[in-house]
Protein backbone atom coordinates (compact mmCIF):
# COMPACT_ATOMS: atom_id res chain seq x y z
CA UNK A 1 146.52 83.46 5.33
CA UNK A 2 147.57 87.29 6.06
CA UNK A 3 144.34 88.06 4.22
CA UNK A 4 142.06 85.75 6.94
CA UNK A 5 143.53 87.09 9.83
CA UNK A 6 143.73 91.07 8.65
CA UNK A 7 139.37 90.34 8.41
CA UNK A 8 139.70 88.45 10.86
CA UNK A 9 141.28 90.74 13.76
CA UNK A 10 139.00 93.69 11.74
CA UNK A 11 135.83 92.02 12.69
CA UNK A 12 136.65 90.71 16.03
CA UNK A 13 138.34 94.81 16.87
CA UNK A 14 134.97 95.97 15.42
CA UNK A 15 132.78 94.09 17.77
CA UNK A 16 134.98 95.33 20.96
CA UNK A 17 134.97 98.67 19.94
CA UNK A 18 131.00 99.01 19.52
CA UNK A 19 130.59 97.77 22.79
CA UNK A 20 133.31 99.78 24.23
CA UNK A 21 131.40 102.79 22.67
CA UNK A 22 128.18 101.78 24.04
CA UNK A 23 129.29 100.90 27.21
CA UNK A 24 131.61 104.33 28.04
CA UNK A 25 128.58 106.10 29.68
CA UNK A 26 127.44 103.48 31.88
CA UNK A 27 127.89 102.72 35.46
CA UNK A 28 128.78 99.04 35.67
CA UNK A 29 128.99 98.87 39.77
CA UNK A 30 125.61 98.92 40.79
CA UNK A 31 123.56 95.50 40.60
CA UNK A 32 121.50 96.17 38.10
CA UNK A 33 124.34 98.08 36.11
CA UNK A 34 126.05 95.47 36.01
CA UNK A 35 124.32 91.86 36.12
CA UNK A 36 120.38 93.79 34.05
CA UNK A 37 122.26 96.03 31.54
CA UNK A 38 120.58 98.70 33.85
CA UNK A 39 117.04 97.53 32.71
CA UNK A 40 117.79 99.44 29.71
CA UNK A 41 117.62 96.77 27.02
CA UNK A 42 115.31 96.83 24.07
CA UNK A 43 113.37 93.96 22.03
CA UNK A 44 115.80 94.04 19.04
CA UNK A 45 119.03 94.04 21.54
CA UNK A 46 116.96 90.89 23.42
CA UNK A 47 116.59 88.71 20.21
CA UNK A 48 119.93 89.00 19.34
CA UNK A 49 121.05 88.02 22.22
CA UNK A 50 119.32 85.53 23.60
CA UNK A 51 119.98 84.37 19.91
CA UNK A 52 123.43 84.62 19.76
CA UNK A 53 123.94 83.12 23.62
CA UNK A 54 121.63 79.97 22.07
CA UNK A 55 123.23 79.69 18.84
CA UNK A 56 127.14 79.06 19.22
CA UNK A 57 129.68 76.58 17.75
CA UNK A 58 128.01 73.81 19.58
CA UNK A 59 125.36 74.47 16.35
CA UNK A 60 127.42 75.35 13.80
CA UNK A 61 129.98 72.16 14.38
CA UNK A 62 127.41 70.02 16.16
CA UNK A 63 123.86 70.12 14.63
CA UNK A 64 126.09 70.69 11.30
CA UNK A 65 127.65 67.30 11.97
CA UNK A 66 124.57 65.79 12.96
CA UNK A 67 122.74 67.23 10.12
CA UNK A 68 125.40 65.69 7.82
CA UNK A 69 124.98 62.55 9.30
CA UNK A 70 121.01 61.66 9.93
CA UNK A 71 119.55 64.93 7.46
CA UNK A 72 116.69 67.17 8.78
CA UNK A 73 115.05 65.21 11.60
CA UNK A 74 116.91 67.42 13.80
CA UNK A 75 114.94 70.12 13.24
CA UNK A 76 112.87 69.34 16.22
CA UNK A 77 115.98 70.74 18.26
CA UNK A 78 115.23 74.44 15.96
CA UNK A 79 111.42 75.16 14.87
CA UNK A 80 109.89 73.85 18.28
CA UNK A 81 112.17 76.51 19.98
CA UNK A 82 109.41 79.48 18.60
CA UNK A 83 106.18 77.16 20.54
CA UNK A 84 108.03 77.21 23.96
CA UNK A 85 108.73 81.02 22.97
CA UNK A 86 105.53 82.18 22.43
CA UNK A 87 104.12 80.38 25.70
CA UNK A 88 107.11 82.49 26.99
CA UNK A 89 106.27 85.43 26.10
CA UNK A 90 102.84 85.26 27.31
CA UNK A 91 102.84 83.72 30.02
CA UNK A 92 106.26 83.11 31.81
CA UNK A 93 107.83 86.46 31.24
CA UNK A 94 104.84 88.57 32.45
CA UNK A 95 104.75 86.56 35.55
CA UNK A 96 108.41 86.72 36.37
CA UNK A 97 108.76 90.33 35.23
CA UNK A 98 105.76 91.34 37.88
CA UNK A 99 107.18 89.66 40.63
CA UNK A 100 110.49 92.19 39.95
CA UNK A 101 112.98 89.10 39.41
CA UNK A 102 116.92 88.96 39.30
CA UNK A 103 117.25 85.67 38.67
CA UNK A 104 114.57 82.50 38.40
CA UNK A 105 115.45 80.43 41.62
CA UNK A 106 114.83 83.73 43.46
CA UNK A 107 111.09 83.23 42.09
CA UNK A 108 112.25 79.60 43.53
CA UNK A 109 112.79 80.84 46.85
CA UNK A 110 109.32 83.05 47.01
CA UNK A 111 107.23 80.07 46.28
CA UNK A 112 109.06 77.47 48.44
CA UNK A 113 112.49 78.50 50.15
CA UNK A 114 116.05 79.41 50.95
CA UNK A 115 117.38 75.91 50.34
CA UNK A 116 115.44 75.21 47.47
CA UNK A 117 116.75 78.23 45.92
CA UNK A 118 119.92 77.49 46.47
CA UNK A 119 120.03 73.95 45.34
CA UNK A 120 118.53 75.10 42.06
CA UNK A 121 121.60 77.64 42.07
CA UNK A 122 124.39 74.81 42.78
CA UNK A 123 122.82 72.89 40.37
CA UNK A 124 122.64 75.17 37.45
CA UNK A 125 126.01 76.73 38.15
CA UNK A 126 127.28 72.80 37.74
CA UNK A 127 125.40 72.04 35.10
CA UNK A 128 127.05 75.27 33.11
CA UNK A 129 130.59 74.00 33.96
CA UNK A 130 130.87 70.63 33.98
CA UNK A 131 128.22 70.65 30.52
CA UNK A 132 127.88 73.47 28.09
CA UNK A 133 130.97 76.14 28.59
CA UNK A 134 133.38 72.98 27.81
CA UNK A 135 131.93 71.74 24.36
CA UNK A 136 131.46 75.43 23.44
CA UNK A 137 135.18 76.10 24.22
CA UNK A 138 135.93 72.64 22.09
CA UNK A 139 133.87 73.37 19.19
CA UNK A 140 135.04 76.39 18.64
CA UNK A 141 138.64 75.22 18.89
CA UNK A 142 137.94 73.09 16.31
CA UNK A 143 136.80 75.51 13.98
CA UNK A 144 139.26 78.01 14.67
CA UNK A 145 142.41 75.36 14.58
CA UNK A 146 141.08 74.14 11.43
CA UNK A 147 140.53 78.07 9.46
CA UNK A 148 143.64 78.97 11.09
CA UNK A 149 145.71 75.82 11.01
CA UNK A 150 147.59 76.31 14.28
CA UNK A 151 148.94 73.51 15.02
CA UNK A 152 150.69 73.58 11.85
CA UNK A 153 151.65 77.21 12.46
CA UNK A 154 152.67 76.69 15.78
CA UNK A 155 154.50 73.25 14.25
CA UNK A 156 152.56 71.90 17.65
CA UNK A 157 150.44 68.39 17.34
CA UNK A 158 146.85 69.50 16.71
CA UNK A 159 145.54 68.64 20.04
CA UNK A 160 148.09 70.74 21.68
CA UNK A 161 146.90 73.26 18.90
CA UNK A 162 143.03 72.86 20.93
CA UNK A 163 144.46 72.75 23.82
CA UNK A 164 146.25 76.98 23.05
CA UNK A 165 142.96 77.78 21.11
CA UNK A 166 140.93 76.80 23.86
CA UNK A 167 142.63 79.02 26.07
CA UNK A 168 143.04 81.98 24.01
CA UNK A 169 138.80 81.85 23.39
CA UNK A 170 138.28 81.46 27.05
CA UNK A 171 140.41 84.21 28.26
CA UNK A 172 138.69 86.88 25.48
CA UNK A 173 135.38 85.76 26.41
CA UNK A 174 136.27 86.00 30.00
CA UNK A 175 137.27 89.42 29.30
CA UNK A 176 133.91 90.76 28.17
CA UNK A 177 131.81 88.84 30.68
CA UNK A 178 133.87 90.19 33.85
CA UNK A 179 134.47 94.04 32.74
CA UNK A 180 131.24 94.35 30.95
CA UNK A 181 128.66 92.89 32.66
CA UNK A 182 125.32 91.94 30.97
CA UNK A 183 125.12 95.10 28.51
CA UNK A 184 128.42 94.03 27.08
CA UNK A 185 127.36 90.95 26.26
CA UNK A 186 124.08 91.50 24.97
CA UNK A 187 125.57 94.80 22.25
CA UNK A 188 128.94 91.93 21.48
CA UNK A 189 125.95 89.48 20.87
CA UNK A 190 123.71 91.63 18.73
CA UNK A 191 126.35 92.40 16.55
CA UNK A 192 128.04 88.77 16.58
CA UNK A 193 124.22 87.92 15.58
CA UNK A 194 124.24 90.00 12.17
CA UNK A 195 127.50 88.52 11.52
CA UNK A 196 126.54 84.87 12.07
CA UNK A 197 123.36 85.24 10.12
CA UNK A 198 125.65 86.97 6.94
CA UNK A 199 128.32 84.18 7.54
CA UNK A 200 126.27 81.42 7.62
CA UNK A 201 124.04 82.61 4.60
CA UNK A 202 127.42 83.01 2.77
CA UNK A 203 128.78 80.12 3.57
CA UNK A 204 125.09 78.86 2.38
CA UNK A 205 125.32 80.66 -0.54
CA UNK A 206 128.86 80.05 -2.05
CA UNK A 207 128.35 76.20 -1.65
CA UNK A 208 124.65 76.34 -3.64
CA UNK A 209 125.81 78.77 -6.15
CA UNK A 210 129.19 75.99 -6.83
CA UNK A 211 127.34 73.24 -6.84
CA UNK A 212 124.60 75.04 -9.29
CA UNK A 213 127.25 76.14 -10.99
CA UNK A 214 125.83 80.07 -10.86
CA UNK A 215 122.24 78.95 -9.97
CA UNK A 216 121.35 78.19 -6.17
CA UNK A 217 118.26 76.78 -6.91
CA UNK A 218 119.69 74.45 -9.19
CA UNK A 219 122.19 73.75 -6.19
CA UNK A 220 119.52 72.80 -4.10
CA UNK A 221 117.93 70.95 -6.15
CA UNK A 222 121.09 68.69 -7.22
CA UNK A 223 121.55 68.45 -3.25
CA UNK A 224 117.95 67.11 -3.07
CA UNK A 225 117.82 64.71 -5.40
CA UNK A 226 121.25 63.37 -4.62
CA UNK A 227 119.76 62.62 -1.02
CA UNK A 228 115.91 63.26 -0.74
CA UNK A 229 116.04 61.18 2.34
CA UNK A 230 117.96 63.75 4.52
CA UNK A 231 115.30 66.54 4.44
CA UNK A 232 113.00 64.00 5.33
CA UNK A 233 112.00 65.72 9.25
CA UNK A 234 110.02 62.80 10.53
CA UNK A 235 112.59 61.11 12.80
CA UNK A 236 111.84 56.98 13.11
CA UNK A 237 111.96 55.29 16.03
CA UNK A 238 115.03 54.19 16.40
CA UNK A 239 116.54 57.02 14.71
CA UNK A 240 119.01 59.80 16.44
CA UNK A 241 115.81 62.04 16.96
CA UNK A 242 112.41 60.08 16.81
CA UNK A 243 109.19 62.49 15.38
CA UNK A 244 107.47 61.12 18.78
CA UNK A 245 110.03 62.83 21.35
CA UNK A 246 108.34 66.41 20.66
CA UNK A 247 105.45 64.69 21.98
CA UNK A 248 107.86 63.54 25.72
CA UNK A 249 110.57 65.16 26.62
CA UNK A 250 111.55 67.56 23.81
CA UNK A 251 109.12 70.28 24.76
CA UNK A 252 109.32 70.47 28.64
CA UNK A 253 113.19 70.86 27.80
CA UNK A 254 112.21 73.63 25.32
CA UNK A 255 110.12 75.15 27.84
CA UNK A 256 112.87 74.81 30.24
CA UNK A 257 115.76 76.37 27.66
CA UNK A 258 113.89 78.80 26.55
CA UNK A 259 111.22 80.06 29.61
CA UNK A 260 113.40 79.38 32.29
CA UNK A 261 116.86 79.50 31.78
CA UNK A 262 118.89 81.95 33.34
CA UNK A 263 121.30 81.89 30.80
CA UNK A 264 118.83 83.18 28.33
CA UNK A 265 115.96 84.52 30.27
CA UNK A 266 118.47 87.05 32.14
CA UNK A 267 117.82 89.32 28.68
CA UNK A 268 114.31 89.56 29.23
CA UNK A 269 114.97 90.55 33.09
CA UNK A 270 116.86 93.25 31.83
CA UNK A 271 114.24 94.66 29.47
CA UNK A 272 112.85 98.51 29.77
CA UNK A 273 109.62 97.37 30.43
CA UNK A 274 107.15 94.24 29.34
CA UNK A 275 106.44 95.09 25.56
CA UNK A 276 110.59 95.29 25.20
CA UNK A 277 110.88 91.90 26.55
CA UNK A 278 108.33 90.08 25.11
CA UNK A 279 109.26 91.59 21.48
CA UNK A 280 112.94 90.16 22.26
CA UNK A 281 111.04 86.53 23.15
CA UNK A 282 109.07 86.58 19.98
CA UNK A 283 111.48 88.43 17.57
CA UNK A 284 114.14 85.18 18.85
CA UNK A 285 111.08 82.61 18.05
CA UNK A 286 111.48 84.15 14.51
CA UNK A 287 114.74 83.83 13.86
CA UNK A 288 114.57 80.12 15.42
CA UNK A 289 112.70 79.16 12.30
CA UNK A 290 115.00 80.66 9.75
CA UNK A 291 118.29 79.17 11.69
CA UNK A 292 117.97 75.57 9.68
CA UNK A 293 119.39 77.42 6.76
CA UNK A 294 122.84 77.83 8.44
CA UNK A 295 122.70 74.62 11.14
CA UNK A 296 121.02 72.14 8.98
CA UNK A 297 121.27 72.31 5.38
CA UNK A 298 125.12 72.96 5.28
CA UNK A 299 125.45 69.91 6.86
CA UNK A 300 123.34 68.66 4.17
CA UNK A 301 125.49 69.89 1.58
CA UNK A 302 128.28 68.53 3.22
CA UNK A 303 126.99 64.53 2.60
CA UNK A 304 126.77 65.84 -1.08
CA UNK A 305 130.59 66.91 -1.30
CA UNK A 306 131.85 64.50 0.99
CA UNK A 307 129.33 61.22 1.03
CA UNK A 308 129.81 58.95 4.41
CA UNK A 309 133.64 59.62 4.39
CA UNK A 310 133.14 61.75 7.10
CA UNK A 311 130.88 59.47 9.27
CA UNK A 312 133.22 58.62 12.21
CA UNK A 313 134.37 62.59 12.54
CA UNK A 314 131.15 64.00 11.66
CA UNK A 315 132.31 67.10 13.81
CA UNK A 316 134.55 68.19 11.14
CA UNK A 317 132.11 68.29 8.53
CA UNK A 318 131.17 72.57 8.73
CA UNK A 319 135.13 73.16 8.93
CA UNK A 320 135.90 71.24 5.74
CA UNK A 321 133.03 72.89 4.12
CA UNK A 322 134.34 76.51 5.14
CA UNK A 323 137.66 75.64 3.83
CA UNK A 324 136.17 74.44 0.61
CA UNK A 325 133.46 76.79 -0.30
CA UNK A 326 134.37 80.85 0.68
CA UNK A 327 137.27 82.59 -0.96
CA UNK A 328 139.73 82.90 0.94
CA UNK A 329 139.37 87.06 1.61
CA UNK A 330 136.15 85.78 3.46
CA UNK A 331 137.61 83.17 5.73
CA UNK A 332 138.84 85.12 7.97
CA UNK A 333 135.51 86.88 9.08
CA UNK A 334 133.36 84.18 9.11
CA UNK A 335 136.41 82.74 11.72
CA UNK A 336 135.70 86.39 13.58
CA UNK A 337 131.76 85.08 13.73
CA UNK A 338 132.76 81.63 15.08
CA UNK A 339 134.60 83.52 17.46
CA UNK A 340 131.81 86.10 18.64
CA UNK A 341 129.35 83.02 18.56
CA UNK A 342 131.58 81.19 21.11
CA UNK A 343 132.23 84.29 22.59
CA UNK A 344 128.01 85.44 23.17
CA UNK A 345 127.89 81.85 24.57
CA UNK A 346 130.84 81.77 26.94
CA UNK A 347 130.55 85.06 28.21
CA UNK A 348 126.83 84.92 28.72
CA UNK A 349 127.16 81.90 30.91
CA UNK A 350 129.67 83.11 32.88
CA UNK A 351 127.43 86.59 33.30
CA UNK A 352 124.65 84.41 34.53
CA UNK A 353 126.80 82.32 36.74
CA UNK A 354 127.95 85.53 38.36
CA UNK A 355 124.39 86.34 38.53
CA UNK A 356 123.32 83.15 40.20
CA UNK A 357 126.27 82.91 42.91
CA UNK A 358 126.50 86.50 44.02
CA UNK A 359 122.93 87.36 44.54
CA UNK A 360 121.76 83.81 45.44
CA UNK A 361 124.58 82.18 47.29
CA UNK A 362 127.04 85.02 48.24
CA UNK A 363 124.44 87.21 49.35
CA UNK A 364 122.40 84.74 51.18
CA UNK A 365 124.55 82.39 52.81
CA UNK A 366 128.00 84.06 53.10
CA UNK A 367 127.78 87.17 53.34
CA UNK A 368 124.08 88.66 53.89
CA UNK A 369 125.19 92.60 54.60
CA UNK A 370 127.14 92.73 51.37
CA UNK A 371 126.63 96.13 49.42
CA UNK A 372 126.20 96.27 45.40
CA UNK A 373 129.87 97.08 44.71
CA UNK A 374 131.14 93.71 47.23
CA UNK A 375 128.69 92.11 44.54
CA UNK A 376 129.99 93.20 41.46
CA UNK A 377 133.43 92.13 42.42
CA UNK A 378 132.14 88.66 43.75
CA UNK A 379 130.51 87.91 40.64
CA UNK A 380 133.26 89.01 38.62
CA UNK A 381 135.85 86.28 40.59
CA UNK A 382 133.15 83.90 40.15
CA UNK A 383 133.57 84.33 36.36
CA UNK A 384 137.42 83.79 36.81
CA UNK A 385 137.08 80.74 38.78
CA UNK A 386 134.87 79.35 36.55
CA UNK A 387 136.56 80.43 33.19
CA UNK A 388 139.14 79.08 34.20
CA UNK A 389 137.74 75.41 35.17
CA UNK A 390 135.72 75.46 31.89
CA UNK A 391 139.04 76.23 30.14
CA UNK A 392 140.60 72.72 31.60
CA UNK A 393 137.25 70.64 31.08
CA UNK A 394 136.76 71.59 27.62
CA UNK A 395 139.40 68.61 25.83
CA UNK A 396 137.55 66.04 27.76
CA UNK A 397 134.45 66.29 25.92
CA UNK A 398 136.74 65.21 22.59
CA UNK A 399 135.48 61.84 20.68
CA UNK A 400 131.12 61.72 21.56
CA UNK A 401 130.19 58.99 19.47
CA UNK A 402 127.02 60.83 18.37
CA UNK A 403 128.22 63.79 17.93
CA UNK A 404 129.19 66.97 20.35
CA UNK A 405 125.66 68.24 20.48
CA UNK A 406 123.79 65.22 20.95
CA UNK A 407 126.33 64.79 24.19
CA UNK A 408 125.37 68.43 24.79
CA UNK A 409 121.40 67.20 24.86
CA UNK A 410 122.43 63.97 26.96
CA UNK A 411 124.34 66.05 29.53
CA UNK A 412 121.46 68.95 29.97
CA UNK A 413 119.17 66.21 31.17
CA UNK A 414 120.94 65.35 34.29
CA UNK A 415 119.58 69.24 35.68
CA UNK A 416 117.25 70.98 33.15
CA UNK A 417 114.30 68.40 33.76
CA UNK A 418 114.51 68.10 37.42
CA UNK A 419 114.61 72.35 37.78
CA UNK A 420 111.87 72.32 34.64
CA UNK A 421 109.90 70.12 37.07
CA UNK A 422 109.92 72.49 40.03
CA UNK A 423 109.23 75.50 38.19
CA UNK A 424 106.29 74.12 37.09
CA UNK A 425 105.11 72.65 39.95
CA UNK A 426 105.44 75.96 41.78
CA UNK A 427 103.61 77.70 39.05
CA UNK A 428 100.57 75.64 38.49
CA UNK A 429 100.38 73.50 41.51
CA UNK A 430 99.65 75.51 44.73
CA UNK A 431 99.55 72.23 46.51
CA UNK A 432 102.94 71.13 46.19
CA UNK A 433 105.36 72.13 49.10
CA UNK A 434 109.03 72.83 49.85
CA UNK A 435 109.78 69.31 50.75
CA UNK A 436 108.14 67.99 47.59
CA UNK A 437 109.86 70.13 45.58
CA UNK A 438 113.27 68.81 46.85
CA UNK A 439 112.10 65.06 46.93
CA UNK A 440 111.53 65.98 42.97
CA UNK A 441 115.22 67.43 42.28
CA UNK A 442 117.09 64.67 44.05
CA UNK A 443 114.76 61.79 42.53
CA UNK A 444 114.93 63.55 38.87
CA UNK A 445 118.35 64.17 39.19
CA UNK A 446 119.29 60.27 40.88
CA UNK A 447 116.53 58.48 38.39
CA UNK A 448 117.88 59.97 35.17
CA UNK A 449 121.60 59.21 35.70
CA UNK A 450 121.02 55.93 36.16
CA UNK A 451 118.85 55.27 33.46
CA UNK A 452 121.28 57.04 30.88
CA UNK A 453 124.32 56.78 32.08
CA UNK A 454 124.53 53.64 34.42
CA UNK A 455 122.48 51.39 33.26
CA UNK A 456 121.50 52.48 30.05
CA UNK A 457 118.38 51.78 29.35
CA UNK A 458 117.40 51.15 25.29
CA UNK A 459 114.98 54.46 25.89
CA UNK A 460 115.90 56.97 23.67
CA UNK A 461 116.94 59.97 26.54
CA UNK A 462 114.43 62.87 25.20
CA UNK A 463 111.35 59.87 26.46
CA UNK A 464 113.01 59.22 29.18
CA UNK A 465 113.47 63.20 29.98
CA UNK A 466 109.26 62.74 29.45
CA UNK A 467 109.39 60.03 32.03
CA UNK A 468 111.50 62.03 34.47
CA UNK A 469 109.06 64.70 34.27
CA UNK A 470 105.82 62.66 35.04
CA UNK A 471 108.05 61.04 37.92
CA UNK A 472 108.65 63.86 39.29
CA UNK A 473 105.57 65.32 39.44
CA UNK A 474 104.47 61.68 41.34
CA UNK A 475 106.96 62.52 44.00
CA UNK A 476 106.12 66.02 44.85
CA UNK A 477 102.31 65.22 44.61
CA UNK A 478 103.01 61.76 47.50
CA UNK A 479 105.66 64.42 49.73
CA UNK A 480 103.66 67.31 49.70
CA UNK A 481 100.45 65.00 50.72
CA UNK A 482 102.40 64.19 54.17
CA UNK A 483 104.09 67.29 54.04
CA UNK A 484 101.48 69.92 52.99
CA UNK A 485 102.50 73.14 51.52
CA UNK A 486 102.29 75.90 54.41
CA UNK A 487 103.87 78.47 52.31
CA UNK A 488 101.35 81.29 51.05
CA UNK A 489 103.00 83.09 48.67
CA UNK A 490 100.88 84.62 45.84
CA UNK A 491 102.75 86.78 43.43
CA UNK A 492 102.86 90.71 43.39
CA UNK A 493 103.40 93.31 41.34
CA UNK A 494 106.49 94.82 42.51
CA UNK A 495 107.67 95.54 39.40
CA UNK A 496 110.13 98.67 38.93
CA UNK A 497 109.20 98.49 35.18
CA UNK A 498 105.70 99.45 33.02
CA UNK A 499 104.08 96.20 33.07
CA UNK A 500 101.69 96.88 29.62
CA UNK A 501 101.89 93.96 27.47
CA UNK A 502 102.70 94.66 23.42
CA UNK A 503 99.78 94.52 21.47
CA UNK A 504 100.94 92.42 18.28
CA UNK A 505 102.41 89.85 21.29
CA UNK A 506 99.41 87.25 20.70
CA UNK A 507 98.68 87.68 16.66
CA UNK A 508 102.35 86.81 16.25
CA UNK A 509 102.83 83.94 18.78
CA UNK A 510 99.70 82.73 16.67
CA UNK A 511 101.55 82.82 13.86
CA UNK A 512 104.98 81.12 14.90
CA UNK A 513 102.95 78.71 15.86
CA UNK A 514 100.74 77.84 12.60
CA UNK A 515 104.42 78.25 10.68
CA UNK A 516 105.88 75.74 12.79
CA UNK A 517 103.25 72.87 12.11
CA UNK A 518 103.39 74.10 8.40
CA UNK A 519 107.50 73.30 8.10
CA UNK A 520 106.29 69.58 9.36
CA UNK A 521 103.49 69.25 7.06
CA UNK A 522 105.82 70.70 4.19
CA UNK A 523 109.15 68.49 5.17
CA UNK A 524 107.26 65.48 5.87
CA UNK A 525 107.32 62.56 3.88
């Protein structure tokens, strides 16, 4: 044990210090300091990330678990990811980086108005705290109290041991997202991203290599043809991912994660100029197709070891595969890269929440002659406030009978589609007005909580986010008929960075795209 923590505390002091180093020169009270990483970053920086703010513990424990559980037919979740990348880096990103955005309901606000700018703002700052910071606070408990046994240590019950492991991730996390701003986060995360990658390829590697007893490919192959059905990435109908959902609602919601997100568009937004940014987009779709290899197939290889015995805790299946496959000298970092992968996530959030109340609430409703530095320090007690209620939320989420991440999915529904919807609209549908757009937020927002969570409807929730959509785009077309659009707004280029797009930006979006439809032809059967 003094061996995993020594690596441990190693790792986690290495990470702090590189960013500390990075960050000693920089001026962190201006807006752009503090919430764009002083439109400094680069396309390397941007993939890893957006990456690492993507991939956190709600993959490694969740999709993991899942994996375990119903084999590859979640890849959908993974390898569609690089599509709705490329289309982002071609189209989206160009458009939002000429129209000089902060943040994407400002773009909101352009195109339609204040209040529909703002709603979009309440909404995603909700959907951040009452949805994703908790289960990546939980599952990365989890982890943690398992490598670390504190509970035991503590001689505390082990959800009290949560419950002080909860608390000590959110208050590090909170510490790098308040006194770093953006650029800390996105160095932490770049770094945190080579470590998950080695991690997860050891942890990858250690289990193949025992169970080919020196030979990986033997390992796989014993894994295989113990369970051929589990790589199997055509999802049936009434399975936990049906093949026909990337066909509905999966790729609007990829679109929407991946195009529009502040969480993870905010990198872009702080690019040096359009080539950086849309390197970092297509650089990220690259990785997306590799990440299987350290989300998927461990949990995989955990149905070999364990068989169903893990079924009803399926959550607990990447732990118990840590603890039985590295040596115990590694233990301790890979528990440093679950932390920095909660960590990219947590603190990112709470950067873009900053982001989205300062500049779009603070600044436009409470408080309209604030200066930068009034700014800084708004968006840095926003991050407290809401550290502090993810902190207490996170337990609740305990016990998802499908698993952590599909609750993750279930709960990003209630806001992603409706905002998804508006975007859109405004993009591609001159017609639709201000009014329509907010008949389509309320009615996406009222329509899919009932469906999934009060009545429950036997629709599997990715159609019915496919549904949602189409229904939306009904009720803006009907409002905006007896409410025309009187807004004009045509986007500018405003831009305070060189707008040139990269030249290799199309040949590889081309090719993301062929290797995507080439894993399904491959793992299909």
């Amino acid at each position: 044990m003094t061996l995993t923590i020594i690596s441990f505390l190693a790792f986690t002091a290495f990470v702090a210090f590189f960013s500390w180093y990075k960050l000693r020169k920089d001026h962190l009270d201006t807006q752009d300091g503090y919430f764009l990483g002083g439109k400094s970053l680069t396309g390397v920086v941007i993939a890893g990330s957006m990456l690492l703010t993507n991939i956190s513990t709600e993959h490694l424990i969740g999709m993991n678990g899942s994996a375990y559980k119903n084999g590859f037919i979640i890849i959908a979740w993974e390898v569609t990811s690089a599509i709705a990348l490329v289309i982002g880096a071609l189209y989206f990103i160009p458009s939002f980086l000429r129209m000089g955005l902060t943040t994407i309901p400002q773009y909101l606000e352009y195109r339609f108005d204040k209040i529909t700018r703002t709603l979009v703002a309440l909404f995603l700052i909700v959907s951040f705290v009452v949805t994703l910071l908790p289960i990546v606070l939980y599952t990365g408990a989890i982890n943690l109290e398992s490598i670390f046994n504190v509970s035991e240590t503590l001689q505390i019950s082990q959800q009290e041991g949560l419950w002080v492991t909860v608390i000590v991730i959110g208050v590090i996390g909170s510490i790098y997202a308040i006194f770093g701003g953006l650029k800390a986060v996105a160095f932490s995360d770049s770094i945190n991203g080579i470590g998950l990658f080695a991690g997860g390829l050891l942890v990858l590697g250690f289990a193949l290599w025992d169970i080919g007893e020196g030979n990986m490919i033997a390992g796989l192959s014993k894994v295989y043809h113990a369970a051929p059905e589990k790589f199997n990435v055509i999802g049936a109908k009434d399975s936990v991912l049906p093949f026909e959902t990337i066909f509905t609602g999966l790729m609007i919601n990829q679109l929407y994660f991946w195009c529009m997100n502040q969480t993870i568009i905010q990198r872009a937004f702080g690019a040096q100029n359009l080539a950086e940014a849309q390197k970092g987009l297509l650089y990220t779709g690259v990785l997306k197709l590799f990440i299987p290899l350290i989300i998927i197939l461990p949990g995989v290889i955990g149905f070999y070891y364990f068989g169903d015995s893990l079924y009803d805790n399926q959550d607990m299946i990447y732990p118990e595969l840590i603890k039985k496959v590295l040596p115990v000298g590694l233990t301790g970092f890979f528990a440093a890269v679950v932390m920095g992968a909660v960590l990219s996530t947590f603190n990112s959030v709470l950067n873009s929440t900053a982001t989205l109340f300062s500049l779009g609430i603070y600044k436009r409703h409470i408080k309209l002659e604030a200066n930068e530095k009034e700014l800084v320090w708004v968006g840095k007690l926003t991050s407290i406030v809401l550290a502090i209620c993810a902190i207490m939320a996170a337990p609740l989420v305990a016990g998802a009978p499908d698993g952590l991440y599909q609750l993750l999915q279930q709960l990003n529904g209630i806001f992603f589609i409706p905002i998804a919807s508006v975007i859109i609209a405004g993009l591609f549908l001159p017609r639709i007005s201000a009014l329509g757009a907010k008949a389509g937020l309320f009615v996406g927002l009222a329509f899919y909580i009932l469906t999934v969570f009060i009545l429950k409807v036997n629709i599997h929730f990715v159609h019915i986010w496919g549904i949602e959509f189409l229904l939306n785009m009904a009720v803006m077309f009907t409002v905006s008929y007896f409410s025309p659009n009187s807004n004009t707004f045509k986007p500018s280029d405003i831009s305070p960075i060189e707008l040139q797009p990269w030249k290799y930006a199309k040949l590889l979006g081309l090719v993301l795209v062929v290797l995507t439809i080439l894993i399904y032809v491959w793992l299909g059967n």
